[in-house]
N, C-alpha and C. Protein backbone atom coordinates (compact mmCIF):
# COMPACT_ATOMS: atom_id res chain seq x y z
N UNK A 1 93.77 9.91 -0.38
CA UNK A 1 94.09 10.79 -1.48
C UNK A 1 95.59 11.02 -1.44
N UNK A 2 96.23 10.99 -2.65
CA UNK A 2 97.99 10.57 -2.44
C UNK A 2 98.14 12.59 -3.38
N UNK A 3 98.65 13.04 -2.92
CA UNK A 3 99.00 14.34 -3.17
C UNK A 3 100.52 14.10 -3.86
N UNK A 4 101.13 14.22 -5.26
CA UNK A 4 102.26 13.74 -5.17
C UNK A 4 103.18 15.43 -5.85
N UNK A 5 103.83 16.17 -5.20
CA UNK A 5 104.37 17.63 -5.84
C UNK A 5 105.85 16.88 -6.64
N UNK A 6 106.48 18.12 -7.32
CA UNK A 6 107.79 17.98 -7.46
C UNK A 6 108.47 17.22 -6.97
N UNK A 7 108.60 17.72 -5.50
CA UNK A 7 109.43 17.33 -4.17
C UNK A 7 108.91 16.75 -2.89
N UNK A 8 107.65 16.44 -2.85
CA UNK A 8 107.04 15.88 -1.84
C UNK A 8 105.71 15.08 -2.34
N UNK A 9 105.45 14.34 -0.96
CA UNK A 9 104.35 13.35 -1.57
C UNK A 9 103.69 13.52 -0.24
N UNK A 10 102.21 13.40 -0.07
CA UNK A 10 101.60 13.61 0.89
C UNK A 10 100.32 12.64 0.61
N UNK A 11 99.78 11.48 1.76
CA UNK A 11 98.72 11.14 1.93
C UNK A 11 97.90 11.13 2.82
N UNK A 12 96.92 11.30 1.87
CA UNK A 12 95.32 12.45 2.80
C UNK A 12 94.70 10.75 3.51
N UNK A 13 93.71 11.10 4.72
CA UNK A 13 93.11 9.83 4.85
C UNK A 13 92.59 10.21 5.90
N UNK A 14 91.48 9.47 6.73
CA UNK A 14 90.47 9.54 7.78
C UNK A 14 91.35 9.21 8.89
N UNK A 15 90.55 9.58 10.16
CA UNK A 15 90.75 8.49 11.62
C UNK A 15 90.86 7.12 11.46
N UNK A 16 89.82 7.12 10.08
CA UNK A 16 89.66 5.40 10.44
C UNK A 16 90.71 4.43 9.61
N UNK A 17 91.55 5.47 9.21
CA UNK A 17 92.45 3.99 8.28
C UNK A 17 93.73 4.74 9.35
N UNK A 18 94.12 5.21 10.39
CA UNK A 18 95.33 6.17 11.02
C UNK A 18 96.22 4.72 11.13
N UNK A 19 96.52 4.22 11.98
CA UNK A 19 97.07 2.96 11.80
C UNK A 19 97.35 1.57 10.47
N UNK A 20 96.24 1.71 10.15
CA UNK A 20 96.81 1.13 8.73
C UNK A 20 97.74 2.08 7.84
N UNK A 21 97.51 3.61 7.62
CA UNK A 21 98.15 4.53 6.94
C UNK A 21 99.81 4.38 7.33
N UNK A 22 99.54 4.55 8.68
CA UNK A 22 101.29 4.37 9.28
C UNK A 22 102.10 3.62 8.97
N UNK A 23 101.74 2.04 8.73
CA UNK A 23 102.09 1.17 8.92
C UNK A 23 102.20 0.91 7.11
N UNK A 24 101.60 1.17 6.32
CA UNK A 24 101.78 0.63 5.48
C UNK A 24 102.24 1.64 3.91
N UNK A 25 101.70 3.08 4.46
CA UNK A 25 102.55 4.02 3.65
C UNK A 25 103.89 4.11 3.76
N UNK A 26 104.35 4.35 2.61
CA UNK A 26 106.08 4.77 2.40
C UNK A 26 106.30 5.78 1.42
N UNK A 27 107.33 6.59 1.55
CA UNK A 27 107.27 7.55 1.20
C UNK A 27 106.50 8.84 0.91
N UNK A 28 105.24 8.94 1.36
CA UNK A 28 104.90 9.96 1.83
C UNK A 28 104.57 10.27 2.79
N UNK A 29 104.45 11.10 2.86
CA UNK A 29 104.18 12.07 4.74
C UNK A 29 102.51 11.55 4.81
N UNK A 30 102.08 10.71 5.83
CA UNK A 30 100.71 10.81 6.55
C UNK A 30 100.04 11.70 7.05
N UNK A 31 98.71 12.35 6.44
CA UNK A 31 98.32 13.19 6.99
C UNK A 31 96.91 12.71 7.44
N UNK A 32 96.16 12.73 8.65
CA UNK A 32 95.05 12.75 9.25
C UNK A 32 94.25 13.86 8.96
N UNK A 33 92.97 13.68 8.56
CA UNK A 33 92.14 14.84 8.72
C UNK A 33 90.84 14.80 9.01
N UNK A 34 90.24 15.69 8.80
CA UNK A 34 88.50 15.32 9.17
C UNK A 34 87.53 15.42 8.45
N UNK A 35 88.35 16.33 7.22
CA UNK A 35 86.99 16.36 6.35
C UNK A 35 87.42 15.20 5.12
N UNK A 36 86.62 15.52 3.99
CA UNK A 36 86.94 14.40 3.03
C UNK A 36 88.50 14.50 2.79
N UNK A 37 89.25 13.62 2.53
CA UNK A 37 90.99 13.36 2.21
C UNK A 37 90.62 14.64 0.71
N UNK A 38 90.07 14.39 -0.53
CA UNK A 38 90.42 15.03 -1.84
C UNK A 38 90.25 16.41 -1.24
N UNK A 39 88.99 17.18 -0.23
CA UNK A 39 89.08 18.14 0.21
C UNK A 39 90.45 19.25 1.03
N UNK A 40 90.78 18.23 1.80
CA UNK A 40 92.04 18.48 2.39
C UNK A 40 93.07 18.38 1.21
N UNK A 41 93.53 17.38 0.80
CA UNK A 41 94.49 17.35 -0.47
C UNK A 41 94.38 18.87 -0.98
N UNK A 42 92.92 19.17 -1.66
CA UNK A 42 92.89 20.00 -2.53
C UNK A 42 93.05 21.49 -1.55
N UNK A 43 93.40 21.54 -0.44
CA UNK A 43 93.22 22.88 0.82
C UNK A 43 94.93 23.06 0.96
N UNK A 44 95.33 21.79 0.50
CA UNK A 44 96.73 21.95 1.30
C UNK A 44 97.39 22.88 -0.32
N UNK A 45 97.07 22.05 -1.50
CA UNK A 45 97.42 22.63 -2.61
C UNK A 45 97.37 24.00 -2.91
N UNK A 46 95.98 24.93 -2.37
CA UNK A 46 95.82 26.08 -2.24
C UNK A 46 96.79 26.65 -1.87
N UNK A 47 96.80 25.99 -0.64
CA UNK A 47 97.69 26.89 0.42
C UNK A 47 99.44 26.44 0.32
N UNK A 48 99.59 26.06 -0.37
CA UNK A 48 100.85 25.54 -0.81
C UNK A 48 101.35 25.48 -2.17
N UNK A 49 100.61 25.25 -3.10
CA UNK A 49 100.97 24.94 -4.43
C UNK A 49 101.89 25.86 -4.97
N UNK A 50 101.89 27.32 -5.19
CA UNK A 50 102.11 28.20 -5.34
C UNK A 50 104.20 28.04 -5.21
N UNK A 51 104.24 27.68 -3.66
CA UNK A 51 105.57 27.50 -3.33
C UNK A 51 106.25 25.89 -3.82
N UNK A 52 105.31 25.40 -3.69
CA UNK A 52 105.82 24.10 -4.72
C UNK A 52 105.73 23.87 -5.89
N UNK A 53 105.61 24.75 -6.50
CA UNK A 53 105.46 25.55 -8.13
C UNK A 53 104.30 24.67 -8.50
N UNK A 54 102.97 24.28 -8.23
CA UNK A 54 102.74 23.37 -9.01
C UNK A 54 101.40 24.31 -9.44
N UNK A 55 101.20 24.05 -10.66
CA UNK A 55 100.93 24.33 -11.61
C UNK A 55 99.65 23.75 -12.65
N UNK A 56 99.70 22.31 -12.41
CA UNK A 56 98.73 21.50 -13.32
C UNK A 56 98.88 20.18 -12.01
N UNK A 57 97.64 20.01 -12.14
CA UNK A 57 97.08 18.77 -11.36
C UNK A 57 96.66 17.87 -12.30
N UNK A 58 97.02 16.62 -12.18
CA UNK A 58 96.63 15.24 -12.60
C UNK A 58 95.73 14.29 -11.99
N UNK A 59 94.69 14.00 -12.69
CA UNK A 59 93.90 13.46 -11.53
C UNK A 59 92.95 11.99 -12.51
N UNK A 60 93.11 11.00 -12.04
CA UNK A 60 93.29 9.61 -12.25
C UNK A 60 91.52 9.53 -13.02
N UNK A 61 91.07 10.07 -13.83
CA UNK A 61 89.92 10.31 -14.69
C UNK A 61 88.80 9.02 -14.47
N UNK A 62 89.14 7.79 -14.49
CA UNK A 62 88.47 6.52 -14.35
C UNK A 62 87.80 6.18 -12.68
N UNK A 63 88.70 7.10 -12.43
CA UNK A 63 88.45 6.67 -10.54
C UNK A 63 87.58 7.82 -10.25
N UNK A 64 87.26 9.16 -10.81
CA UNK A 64 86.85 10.27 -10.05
C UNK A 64 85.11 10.36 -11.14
N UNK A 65 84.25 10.43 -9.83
CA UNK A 65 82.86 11.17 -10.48
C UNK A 65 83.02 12.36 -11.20
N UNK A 66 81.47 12.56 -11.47
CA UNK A 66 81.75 13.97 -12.19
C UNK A 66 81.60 15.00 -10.91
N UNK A 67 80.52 14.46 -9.70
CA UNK A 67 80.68 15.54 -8.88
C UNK A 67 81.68 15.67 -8.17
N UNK A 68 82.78 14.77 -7.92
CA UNK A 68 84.10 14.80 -7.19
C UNK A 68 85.10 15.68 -8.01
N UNK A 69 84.98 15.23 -9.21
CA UNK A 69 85.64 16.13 -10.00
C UNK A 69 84.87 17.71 -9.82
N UNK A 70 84.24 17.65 -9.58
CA UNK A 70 83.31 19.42 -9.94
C UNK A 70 83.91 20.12 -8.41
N UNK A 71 84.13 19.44 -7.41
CA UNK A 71 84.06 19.36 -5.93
C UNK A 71 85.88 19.74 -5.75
N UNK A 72 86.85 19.20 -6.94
CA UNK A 72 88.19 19.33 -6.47
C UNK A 72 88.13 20.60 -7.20
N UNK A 73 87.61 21.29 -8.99
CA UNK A 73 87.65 22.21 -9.41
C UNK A 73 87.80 23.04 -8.42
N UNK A 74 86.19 23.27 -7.70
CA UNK A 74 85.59 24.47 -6.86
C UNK A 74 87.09 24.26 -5.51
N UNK A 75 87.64 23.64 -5.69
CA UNK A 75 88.54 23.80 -4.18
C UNK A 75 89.96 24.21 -4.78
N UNK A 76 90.22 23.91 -5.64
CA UNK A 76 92.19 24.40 -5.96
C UNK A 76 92.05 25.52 -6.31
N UNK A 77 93.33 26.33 -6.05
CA UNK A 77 93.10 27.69 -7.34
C UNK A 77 92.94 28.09 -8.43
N UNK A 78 92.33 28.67 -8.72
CA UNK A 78 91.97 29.08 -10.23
C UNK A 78 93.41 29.18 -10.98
N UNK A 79 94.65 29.73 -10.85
CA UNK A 79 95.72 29.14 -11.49
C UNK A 79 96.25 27.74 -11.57
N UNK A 80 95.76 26.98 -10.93
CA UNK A 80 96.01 25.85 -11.26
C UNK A 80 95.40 24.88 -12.11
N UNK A 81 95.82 23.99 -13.48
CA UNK A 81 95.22 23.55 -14.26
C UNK A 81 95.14 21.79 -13.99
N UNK A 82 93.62 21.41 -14.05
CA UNK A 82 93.25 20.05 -13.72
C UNK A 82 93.74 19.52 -14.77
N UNK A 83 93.82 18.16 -15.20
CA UNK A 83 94.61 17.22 -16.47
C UNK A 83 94.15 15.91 -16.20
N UNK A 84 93.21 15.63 -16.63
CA UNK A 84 92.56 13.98 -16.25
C UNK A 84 93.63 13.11 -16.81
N UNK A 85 93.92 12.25 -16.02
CA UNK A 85 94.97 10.78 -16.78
C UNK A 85 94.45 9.69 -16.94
N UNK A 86 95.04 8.61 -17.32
CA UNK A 86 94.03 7.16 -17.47
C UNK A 86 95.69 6.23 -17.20
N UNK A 87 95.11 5.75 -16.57
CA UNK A 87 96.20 4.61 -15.92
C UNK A 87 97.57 5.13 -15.52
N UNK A 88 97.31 5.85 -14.98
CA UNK A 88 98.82 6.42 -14.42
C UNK A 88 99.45 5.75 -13.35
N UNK A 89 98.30 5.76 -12.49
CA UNK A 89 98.98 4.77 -11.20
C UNK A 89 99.20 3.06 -11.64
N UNK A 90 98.10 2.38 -12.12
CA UNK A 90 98.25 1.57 -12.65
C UNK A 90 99.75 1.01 -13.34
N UNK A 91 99.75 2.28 -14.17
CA UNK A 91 101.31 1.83 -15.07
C UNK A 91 102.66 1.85 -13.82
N UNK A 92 102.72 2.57 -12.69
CA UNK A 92 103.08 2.71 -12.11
C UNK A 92 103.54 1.33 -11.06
N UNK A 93 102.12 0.58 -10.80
CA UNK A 93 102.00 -0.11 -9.62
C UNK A 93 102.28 -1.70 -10.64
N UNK A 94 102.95 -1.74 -11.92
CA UNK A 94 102.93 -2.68 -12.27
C UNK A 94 104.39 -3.24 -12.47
N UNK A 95 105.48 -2.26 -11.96
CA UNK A 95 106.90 -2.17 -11.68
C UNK A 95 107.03 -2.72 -10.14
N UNK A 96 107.66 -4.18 -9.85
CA UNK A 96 107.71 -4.63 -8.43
C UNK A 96 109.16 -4.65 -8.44
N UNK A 97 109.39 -4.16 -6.79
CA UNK A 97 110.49 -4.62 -6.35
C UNK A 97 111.06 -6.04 -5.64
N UNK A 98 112.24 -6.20 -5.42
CA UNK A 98 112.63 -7.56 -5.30
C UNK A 98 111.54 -8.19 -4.06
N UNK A 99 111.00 -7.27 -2.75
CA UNK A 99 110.09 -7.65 -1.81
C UNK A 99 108.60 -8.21 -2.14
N UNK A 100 108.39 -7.23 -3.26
CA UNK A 100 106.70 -7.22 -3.75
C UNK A 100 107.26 -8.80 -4.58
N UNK A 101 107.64 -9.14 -5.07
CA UNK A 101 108.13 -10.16 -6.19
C UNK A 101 108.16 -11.44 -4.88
N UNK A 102 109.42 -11.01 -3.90
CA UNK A 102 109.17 -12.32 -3.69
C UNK A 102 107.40 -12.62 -2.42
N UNK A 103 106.92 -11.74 -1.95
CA UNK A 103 105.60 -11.93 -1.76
C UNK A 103 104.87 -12.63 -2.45
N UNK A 104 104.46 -12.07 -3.81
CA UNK A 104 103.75 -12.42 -4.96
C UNK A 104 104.11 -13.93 -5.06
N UNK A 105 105.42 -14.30 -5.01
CA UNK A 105 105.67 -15.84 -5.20
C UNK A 105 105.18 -16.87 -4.11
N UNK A 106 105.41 -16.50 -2.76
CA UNK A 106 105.27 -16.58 -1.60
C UNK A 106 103.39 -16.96 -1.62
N UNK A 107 102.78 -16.28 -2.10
CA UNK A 107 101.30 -16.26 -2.25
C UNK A 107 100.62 -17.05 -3.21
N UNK A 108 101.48 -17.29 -4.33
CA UNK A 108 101.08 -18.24 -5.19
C UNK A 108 101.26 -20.22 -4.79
N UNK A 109 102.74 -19.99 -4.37
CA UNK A 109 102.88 -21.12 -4.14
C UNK A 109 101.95 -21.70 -2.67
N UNK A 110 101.29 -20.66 -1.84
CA UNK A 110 100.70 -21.10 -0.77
C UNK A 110 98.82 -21.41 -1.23
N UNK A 111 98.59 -20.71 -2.40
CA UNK A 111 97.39 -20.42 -2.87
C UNK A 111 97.25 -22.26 -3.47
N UNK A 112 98.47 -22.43 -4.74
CA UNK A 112 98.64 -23.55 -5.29
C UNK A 112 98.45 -24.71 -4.60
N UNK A 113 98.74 -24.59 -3.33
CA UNK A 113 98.92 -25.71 -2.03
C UNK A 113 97.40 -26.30 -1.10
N UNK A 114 96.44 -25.04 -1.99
CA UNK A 114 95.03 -25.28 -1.26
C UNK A 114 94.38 -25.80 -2.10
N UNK A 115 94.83 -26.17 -3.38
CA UNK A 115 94.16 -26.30 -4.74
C UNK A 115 93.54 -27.86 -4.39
N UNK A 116 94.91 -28.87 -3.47
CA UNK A 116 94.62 -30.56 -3.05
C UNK A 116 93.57 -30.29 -1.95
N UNK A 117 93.41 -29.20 -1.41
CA UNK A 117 92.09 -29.25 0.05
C UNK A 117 91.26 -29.27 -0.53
N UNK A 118 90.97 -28.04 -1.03
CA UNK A 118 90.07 -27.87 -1.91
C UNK A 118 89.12 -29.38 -3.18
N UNK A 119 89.96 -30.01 -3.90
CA UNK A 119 89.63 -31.51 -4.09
C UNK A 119 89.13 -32.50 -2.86
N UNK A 120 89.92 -32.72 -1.94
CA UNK A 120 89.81 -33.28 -0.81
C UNK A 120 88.27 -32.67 -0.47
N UNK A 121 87.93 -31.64 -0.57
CA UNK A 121 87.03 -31.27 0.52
C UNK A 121 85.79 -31.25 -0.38
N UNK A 122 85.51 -30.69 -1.87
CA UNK A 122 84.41 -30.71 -2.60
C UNK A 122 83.77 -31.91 -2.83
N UNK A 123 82.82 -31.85 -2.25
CA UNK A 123 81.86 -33.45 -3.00
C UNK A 123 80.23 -32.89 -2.33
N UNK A 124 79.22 -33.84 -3.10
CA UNK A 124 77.94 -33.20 -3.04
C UNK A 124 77.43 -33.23 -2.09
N UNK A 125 76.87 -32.09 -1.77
CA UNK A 125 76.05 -31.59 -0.25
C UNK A 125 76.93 -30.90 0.24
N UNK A 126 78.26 -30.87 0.28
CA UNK A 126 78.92 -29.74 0.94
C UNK A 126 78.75 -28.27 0.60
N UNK A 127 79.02 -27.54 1.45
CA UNK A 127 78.46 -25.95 1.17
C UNK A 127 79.68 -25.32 0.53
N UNK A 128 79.34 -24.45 -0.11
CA UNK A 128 80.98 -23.74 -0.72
C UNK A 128 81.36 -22.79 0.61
N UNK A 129 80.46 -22.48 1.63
CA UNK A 129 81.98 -21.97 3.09
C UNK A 129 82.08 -23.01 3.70
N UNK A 130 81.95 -24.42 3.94
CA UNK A 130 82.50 -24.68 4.51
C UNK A 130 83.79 -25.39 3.89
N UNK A 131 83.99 -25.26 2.07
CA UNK A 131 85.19 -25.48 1.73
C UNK A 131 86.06 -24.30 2.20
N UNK A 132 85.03 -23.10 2.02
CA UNK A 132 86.24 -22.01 1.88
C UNK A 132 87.10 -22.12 3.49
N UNK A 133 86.28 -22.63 4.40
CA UNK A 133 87.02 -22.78 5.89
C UNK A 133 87.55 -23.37 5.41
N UNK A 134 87.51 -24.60 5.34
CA UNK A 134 88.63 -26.01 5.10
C UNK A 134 90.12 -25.35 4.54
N UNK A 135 89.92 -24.74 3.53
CA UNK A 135 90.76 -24.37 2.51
C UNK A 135 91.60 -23.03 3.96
N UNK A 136 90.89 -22.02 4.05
CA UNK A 136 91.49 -21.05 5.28
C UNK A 136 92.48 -22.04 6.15
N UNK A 137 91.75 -22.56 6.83
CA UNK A 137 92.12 -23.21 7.87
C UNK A 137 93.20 -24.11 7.89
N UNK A 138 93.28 -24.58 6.65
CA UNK A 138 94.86 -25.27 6.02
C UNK A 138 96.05 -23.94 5.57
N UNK A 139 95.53 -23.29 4.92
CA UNK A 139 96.27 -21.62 5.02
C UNK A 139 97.05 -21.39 6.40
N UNK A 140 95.87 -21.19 6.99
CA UNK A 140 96.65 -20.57 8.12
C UNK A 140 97.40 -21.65 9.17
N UNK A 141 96.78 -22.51 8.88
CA UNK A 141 98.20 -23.49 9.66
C UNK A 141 99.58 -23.52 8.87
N UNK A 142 99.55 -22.89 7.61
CA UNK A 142 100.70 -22.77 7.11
C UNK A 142 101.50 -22.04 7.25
N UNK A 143 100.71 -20.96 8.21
CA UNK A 143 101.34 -19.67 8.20
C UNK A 143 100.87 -18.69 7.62
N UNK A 144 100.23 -19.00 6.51
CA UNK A 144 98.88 -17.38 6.32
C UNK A 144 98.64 -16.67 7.06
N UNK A 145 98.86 -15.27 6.93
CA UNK A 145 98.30 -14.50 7.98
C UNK A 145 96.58 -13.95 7.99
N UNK A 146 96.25 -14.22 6.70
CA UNK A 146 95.01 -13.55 5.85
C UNK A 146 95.00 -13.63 4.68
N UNK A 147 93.11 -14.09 4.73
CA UNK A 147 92.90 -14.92 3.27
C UNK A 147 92.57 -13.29 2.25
């Protein structure tokens, strides 16, 4: 759960992603917790919102149930106003920087490169995993780290 204020950004998350969170969040502060992440999110807002003026919550409408939604109501303060959005992050995550860009290229041209195994390897009676190995297994001798 990505908490984003004025002036700070905070992400909620389990034990079980603690190391992936570290490693792969940026710019916001990691937070560990125990109960559900939107619960905590929505505990810290209580207890904070107020001083981080915030005011109206936005909350990604396509991604949230109705009882998750009913579940963040019952937890923020009653001065604070919910605001369902529709593609916010989306519009967001579709702006790359020069790293994400050259990845993206990096992945295509290695993807493009399995396209001849893949020929090489399809013919009848073969199973479709043991192309998908074939195909891996030329990946990662390339240097793939993960399919």
């Amino acid at each position: 759960m990505l908490l984003v204020t004025g002036e700070r950004a905070f992400f909620f998350t389990d034990g079980r992603y603690t190391q992936q969170a570290k490693t792969e969040v940026q710019g916001a502060k990691v937070v560990i917790v125990r109960k559900t992440p939107l619960i905590a999110a929505a505990e810290s807002l209580s207890e904070n919102g107020r001083n981080w003026g915030v005011k109206t919550v936005g909350f990604e409408a396509e991604h949230l149930t109705v009882t998750t939604k009913n579940q963040l109501s019952r937890a923020v303060p009653k001065s604070v106003r919910l605001r369902p959005t529709t593609g916010l992050i989306e519009r967001l995550r579709i702006i790359k920087d020069a790293d994400e860009i050259r990845l993206l290229r990096d992945a295509v041209i290695a993807g493009a490169g399995l396209f001849d195994v893949a020929l090489e390897t399809i013919r009848t009676g073969v199973k479709e995993t043991a192309v998908a190995a074939e195909m891996e297994y030329s990946a990662r001798q390339g240097g793939v780290e993960g399919m």
